[in-house]
PDB file of N, CA and C in Angstrom:
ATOM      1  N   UNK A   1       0.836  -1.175   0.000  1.00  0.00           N
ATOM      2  CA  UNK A   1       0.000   0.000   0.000  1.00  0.00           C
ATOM      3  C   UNK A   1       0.885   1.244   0.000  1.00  0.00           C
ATOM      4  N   UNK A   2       0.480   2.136  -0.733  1.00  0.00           N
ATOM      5  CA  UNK A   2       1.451   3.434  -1.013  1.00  0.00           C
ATOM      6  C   UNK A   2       1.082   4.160   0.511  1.00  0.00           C
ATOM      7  N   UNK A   3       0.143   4.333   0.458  1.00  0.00           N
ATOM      8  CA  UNK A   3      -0.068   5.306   2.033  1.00  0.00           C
ATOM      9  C   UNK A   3       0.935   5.159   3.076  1.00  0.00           C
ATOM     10  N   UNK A   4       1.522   3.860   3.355  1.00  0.00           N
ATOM     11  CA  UNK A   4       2.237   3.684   4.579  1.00  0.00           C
ATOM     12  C   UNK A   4       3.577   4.447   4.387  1.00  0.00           C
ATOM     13  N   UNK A   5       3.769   5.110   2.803  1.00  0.00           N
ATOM     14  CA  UNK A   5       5.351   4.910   2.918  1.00  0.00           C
ATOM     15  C   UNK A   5       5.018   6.708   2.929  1.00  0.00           C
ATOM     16  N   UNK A   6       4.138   7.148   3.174  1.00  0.00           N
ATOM     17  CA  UNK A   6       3.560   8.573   3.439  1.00  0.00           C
ATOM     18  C   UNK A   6       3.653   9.308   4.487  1.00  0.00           C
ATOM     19  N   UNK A   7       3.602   8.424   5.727  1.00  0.00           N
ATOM     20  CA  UNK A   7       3.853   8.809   7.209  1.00  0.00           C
ATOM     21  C   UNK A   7       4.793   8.387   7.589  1.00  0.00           C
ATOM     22  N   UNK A   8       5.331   8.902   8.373  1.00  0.00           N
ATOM     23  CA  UNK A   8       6.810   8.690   8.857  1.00  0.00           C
ATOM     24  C   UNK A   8       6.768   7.626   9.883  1.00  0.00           C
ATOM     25  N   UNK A   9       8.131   7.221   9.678  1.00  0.00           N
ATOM     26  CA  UNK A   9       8.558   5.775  10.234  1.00  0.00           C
ATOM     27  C   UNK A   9       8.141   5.737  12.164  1.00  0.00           C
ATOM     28  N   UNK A  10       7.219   4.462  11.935  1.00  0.00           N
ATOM     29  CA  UNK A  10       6.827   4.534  13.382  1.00  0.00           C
ATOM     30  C   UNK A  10       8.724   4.612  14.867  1.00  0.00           C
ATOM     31  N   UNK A  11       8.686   5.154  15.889  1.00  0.00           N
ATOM     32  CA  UNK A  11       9.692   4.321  16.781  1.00  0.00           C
ATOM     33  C   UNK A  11      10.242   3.440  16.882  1.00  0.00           C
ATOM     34  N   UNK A  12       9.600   2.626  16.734  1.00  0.00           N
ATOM     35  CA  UNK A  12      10.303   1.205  16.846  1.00  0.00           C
ATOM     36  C   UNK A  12      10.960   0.999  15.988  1.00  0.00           C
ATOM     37  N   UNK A  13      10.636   1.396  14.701  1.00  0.00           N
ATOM     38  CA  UNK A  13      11.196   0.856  13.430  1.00  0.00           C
ATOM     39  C   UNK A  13      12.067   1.901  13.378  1.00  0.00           C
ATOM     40  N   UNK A  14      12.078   3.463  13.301  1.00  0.00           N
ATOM     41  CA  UNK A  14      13.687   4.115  13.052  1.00  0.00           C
ATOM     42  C   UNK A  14      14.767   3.600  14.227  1.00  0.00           C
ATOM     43  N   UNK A  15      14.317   3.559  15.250  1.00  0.00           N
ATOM     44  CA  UNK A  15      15.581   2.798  16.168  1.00  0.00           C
ATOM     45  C   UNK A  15      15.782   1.722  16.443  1.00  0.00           C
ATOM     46  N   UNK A  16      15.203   0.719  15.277  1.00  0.00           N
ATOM     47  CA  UNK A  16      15.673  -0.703  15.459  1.00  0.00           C
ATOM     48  C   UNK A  16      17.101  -0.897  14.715  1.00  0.00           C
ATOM     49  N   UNK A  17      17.756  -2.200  15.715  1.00  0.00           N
ATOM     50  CA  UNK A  17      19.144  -2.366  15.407  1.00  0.00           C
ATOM     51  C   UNK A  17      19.202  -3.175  14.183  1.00  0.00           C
ATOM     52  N   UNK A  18      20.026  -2.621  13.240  1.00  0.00           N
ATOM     53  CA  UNK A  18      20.613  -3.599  11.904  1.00  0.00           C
ATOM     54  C   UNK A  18      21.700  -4.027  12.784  1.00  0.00           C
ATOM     55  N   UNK A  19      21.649  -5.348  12.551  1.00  0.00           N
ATOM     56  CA  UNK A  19      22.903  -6.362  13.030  1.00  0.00           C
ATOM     57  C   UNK A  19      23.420  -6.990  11.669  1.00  0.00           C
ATOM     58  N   UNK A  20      23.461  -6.239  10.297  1.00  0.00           N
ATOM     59  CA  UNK A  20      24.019  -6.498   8.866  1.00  0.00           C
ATOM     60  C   UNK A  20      23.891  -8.028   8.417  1.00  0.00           C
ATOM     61  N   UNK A  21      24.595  -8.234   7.323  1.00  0.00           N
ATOM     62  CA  UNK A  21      23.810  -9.679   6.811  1.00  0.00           C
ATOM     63  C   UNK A  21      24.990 -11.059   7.680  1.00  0.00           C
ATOM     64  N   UNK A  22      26.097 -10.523   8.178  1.00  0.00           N
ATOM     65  CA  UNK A  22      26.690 -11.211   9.280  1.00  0.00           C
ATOM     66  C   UNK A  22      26.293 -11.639  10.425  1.00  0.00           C
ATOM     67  N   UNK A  23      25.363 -11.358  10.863  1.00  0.00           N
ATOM     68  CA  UNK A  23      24.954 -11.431  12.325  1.00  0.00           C
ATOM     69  C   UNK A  23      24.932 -12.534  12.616  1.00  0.00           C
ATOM     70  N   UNK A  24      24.535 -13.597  11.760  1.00  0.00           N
ATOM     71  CA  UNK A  24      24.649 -15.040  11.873  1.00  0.00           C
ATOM     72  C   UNK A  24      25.341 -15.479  12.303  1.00  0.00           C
ATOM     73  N   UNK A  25      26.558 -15.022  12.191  1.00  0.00           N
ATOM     74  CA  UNK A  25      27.879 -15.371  12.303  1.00  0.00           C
ATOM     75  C   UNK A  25      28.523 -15.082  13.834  1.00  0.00           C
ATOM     76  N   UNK A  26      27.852 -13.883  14.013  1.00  0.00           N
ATOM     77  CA  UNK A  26      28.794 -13.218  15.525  1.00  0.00           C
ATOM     78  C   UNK A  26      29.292 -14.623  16.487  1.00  0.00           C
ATOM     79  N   UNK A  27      27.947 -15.591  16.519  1.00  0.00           N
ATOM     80  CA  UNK A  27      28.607 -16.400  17.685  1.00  0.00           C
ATOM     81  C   UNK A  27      29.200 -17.129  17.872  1.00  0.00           C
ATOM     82  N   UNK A  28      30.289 -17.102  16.073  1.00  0.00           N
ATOM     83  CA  UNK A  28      31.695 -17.577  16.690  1.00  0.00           C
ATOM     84  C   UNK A  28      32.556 -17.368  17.010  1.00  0.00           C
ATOM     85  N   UNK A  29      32.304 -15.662  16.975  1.00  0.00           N
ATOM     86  CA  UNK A  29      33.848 -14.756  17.132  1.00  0.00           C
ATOM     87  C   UNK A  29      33.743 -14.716  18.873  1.00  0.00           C
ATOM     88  N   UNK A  30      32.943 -14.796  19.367  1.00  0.00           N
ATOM     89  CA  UNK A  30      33.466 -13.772  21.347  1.00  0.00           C
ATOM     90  C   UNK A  30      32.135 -14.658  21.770  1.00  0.00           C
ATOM     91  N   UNK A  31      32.248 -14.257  22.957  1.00  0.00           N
ATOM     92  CA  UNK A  31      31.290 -14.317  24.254  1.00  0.00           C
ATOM     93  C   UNK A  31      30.855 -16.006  24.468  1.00  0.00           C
ATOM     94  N   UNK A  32      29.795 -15.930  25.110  1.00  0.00           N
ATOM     95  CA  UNK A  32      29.485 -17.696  25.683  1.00  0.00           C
ATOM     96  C   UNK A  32      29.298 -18.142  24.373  1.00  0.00           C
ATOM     97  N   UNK A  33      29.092 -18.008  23.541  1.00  0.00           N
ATOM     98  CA  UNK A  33      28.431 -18.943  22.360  1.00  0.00           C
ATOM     99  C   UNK A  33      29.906 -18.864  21.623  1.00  0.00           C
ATOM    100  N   UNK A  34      30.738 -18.575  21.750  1.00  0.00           N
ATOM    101  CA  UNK A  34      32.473 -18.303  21.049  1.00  0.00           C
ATOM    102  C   UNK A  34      32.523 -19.786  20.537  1.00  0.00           C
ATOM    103  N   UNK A  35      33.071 -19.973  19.513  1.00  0.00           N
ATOM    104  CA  UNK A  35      33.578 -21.800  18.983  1.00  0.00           C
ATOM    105  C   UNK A  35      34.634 -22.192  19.973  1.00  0.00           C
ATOM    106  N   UNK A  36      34.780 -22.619  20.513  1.00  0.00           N
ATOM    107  CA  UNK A  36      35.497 -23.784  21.626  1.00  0.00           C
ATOM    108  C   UNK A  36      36.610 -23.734  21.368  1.00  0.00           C
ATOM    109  N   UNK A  37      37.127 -24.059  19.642  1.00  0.00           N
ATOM    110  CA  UNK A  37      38.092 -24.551  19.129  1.00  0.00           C
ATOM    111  C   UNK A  37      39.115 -22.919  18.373  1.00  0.00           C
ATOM    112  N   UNK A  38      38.394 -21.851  18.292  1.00  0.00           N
ATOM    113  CA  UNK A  38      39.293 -20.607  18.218  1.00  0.00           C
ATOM    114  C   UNK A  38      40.751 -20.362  18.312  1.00  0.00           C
ATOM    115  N   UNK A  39      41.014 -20.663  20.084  1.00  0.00           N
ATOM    116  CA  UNK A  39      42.155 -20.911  20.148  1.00  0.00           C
ATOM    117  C   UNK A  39      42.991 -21.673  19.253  1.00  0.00           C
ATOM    118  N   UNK A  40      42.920 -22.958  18.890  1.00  0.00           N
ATOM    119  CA  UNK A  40      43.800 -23.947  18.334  1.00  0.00           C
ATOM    120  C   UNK A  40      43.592 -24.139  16.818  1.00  0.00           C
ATOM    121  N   UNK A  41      42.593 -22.728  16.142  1.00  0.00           N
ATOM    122  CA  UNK A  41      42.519 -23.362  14.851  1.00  0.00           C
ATOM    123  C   UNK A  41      43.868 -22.678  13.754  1.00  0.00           C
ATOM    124  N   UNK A  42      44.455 -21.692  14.273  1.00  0.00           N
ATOM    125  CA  UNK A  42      45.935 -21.964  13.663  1.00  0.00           C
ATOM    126  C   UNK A  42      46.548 -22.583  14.140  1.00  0.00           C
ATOM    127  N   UNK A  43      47.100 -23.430  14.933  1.00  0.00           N
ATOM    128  CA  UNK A  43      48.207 -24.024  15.628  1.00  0.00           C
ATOM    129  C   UNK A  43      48.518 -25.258  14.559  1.00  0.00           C
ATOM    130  N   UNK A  44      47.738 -26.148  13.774  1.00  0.00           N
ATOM    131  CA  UNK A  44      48.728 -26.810  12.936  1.00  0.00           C
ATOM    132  C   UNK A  44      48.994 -25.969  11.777  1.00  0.00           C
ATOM    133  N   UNK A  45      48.839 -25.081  11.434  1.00  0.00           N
ATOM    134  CA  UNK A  45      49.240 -23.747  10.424  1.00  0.00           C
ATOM    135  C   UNK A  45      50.706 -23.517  10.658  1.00  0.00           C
ATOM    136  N   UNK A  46      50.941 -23.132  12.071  1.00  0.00           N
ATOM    137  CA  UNK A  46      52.112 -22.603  12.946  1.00  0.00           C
ATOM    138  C   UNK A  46      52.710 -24.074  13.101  1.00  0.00           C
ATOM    139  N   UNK A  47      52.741 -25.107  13.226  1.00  0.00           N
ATOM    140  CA  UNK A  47      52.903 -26.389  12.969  1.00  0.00           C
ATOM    141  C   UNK A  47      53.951 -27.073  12.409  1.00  0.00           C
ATOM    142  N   UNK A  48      53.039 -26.432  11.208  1.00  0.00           N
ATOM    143  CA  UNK A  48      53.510 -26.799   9.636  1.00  0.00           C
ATOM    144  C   UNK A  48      55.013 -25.626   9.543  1.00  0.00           C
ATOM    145  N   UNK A  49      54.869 -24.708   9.698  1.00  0.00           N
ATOM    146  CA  UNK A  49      55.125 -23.915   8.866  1.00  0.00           C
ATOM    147  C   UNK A  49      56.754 -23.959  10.187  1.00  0.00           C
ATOM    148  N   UNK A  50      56.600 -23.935  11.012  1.00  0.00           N
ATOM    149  CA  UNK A  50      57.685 -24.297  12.460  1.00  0.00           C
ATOM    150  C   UNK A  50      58.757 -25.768  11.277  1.00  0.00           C
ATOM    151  N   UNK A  51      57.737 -26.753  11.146  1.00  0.00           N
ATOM    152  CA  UNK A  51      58.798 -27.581  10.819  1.00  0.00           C
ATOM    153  C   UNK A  51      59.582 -27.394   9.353  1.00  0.00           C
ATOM    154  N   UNK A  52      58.702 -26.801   8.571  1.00  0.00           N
ATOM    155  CA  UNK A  52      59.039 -26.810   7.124  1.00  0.00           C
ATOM    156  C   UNK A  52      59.991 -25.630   7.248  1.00  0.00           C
ATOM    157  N   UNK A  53      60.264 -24.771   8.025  1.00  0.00           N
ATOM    158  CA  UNK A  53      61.457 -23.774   8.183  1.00  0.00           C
ATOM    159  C   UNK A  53      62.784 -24.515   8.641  1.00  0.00           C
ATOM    160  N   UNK A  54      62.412 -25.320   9.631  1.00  0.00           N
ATOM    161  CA  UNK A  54      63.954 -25.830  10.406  1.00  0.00           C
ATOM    162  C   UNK A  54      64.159 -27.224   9.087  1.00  0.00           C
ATOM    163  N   UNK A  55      63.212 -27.376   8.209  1.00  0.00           N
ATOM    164  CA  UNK A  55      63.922 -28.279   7.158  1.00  0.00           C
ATOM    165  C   UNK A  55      64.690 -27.247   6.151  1.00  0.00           C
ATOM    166  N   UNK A  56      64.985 -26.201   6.229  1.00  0.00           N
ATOM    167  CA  UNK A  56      65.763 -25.553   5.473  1.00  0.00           C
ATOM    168  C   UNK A  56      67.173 -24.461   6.224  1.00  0.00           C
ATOM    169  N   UNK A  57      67.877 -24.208   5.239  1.00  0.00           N
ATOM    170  CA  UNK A  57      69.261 -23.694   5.744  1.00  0.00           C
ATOM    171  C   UNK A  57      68.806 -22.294   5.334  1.00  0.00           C
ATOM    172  N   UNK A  58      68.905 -21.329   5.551  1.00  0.00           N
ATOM    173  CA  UNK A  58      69.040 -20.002   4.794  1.00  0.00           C
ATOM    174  C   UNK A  58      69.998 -19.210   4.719  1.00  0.00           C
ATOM    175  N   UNK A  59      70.132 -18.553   4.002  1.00  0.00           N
ATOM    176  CA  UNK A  59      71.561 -17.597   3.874  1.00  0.00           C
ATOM    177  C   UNK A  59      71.189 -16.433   3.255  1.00  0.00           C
ATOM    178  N   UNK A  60      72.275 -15.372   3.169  1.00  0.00           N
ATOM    179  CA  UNK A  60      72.073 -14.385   2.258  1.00  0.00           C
ATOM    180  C   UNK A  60      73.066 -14.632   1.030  1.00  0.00           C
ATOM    181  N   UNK A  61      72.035 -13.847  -0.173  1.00  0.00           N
ATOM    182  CA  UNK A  61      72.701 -14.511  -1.269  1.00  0.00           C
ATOM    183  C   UNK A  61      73.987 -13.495  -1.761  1.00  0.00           C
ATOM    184  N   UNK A  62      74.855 -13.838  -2.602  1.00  0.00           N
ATOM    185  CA  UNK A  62      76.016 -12.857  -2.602  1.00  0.00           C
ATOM    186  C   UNK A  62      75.574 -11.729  -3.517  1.00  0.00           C
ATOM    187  N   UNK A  63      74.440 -11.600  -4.836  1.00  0.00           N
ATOM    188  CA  UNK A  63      73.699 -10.644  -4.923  1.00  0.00           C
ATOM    189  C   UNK A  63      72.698 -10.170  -4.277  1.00  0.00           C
ATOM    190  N   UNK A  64      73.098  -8.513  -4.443  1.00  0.00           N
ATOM    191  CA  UNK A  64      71.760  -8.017  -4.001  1.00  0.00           C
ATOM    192  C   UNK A  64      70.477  -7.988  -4.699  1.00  0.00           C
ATOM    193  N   UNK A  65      69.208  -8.144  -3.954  1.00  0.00           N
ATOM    194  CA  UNK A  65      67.618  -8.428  -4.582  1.00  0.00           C
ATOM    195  C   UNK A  65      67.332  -7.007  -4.946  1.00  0.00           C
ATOM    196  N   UNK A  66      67.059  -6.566  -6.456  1.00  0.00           N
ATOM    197  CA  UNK A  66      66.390  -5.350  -6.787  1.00  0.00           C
ATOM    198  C   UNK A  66      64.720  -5.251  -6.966  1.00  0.00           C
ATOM    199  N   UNK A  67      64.475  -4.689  -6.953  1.00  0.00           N
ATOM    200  CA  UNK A  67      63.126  -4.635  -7.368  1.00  0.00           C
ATOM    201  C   UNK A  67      62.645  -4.255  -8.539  1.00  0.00           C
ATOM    202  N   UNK A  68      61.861  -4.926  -9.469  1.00  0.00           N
ATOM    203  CA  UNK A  68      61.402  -4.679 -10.852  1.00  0.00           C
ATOM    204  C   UNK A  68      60.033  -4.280 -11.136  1.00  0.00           C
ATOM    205  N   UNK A  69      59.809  -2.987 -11.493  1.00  0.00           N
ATOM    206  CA  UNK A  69      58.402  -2.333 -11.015  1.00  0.00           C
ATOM    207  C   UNK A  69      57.952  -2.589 -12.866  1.00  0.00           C
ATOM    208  N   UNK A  70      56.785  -3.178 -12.472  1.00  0.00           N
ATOM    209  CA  UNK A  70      55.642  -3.819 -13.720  1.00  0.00           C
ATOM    210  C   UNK A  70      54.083  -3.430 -13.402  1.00  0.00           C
ATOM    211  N   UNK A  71      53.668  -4.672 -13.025  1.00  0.00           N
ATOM    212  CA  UNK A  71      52.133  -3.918 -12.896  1.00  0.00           C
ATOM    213  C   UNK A  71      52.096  -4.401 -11.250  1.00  0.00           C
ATOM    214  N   UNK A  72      53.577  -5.091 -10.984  1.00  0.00           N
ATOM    215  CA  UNK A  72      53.642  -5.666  -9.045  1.00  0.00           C
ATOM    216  C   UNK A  72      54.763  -5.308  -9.162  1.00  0.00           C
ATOM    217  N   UNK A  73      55.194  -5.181  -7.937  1.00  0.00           N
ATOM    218  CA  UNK A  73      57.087  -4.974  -7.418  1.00  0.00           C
ATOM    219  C   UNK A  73      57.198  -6.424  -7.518  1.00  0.00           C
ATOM    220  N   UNK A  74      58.480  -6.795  -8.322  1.00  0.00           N
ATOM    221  CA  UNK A  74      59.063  -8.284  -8.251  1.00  0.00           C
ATOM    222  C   UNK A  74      60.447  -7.895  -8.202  1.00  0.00           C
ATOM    223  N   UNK A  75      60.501  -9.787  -7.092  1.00  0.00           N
ATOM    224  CA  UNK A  75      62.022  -9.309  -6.793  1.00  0.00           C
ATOM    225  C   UNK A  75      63.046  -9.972  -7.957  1.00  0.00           C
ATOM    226  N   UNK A  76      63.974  -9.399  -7.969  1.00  0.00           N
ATOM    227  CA  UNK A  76      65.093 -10.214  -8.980  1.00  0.00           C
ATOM    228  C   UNK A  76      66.449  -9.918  -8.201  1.00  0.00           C
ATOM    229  N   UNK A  77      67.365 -11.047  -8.870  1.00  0.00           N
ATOM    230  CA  UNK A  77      68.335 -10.528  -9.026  1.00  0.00           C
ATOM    231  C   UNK A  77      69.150  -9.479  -9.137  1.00  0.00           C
ATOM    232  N   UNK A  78      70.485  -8.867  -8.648  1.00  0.00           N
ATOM    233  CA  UNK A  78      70.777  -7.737  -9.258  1.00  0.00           C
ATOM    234  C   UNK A  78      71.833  -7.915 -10.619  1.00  0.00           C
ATOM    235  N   UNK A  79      71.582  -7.207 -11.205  1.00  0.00           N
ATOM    236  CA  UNK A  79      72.263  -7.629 -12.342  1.00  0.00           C
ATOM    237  C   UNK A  79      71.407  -8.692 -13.287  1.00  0.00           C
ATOM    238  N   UNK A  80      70.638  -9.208 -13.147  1.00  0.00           N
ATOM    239  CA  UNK A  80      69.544 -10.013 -13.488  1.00  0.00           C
ATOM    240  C   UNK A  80      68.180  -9.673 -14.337  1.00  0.00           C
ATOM    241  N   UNK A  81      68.416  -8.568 -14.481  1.00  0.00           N
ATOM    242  CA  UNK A  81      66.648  -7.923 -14.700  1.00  0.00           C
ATOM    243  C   UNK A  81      66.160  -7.909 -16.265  1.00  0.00           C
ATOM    244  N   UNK A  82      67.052  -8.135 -16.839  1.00  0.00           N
ATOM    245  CA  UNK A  82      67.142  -8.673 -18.154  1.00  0.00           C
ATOM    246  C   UNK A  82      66.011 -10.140 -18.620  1.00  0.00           C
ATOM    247  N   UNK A  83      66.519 -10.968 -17.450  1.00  0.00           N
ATOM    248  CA  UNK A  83      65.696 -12.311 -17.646  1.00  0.00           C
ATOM    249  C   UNK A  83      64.362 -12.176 -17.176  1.00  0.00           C
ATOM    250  N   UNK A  84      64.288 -11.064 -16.365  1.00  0.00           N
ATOM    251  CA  UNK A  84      62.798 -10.838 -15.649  1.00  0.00           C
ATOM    252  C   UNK A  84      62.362 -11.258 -14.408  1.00  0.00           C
ATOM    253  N   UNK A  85      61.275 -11.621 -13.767  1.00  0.00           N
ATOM    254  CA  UNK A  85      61.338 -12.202 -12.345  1.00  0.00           C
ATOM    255  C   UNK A  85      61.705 -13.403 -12.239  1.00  0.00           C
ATOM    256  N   UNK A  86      62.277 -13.277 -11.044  1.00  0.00           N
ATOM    257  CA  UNK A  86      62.918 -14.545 -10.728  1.00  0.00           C
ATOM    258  C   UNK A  86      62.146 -15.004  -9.283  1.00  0.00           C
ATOM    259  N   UNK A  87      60.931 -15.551  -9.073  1.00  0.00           N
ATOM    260  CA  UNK A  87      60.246 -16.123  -7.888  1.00  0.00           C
ATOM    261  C   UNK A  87      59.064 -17.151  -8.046  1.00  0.00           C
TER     262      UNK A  87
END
C-alpha cells in the first residue's frame, strides 16, 4: 500500500538495530556462544610452517635483490633484470 510509505517511520522501526547480513555469524567470534576450538585453529598452520622452516638452511645470497616495477614490485636478481622475475 502506497499510504504507509507517506507517514513517517513509526519508533520502533527508526531505532531498530541492523545487526548487517553477518549477524549469523557473531557467535563464533566472542562471548558464551564463542567456537570452543578458536584458540587452536591456527596451531597446525604454525605447525607446519615451524617444521618446514627448520627443514631448510638459509643464507644471504652474494647478490643483491632489486626490485622490478611492472604492474607488481618483483624481486630479482641484481644484475639479473634482463631475464625478468625470478620467484
Amino acid at each position: 500500500k502506497p499510504k504507509r510509505w507517506l507517514s513517517p517511520l513509526p519508533d520502533n522501526v527508526r531505532e531498530a538495530h541492523d545487526p548487517g547480513i553477518y549477524a549469523s555469524l557473531m557467535n563464533f567470534f566472542g562471548g558464551a556462544r564463542a567456537c570452543i576450538s578458536q584458540v587452536y585453529h591456527g596451531q597446525p598452520t604454525k605447525i607446519f610452517l615451524a617444521t618446514l622452516i627448520r627443514a631448510f638452511t638459509f643464507s644471504r645470497s652474494a647478490r643483491d635483490i632489486e626490485g622490478l616495477m611492472g604492474n607488481t614490485l618483483t624481486p630479482s636478481m641484481e644484475g639479473s633484470s634482463t631475464f625478468g622475475a625470478q620467484c
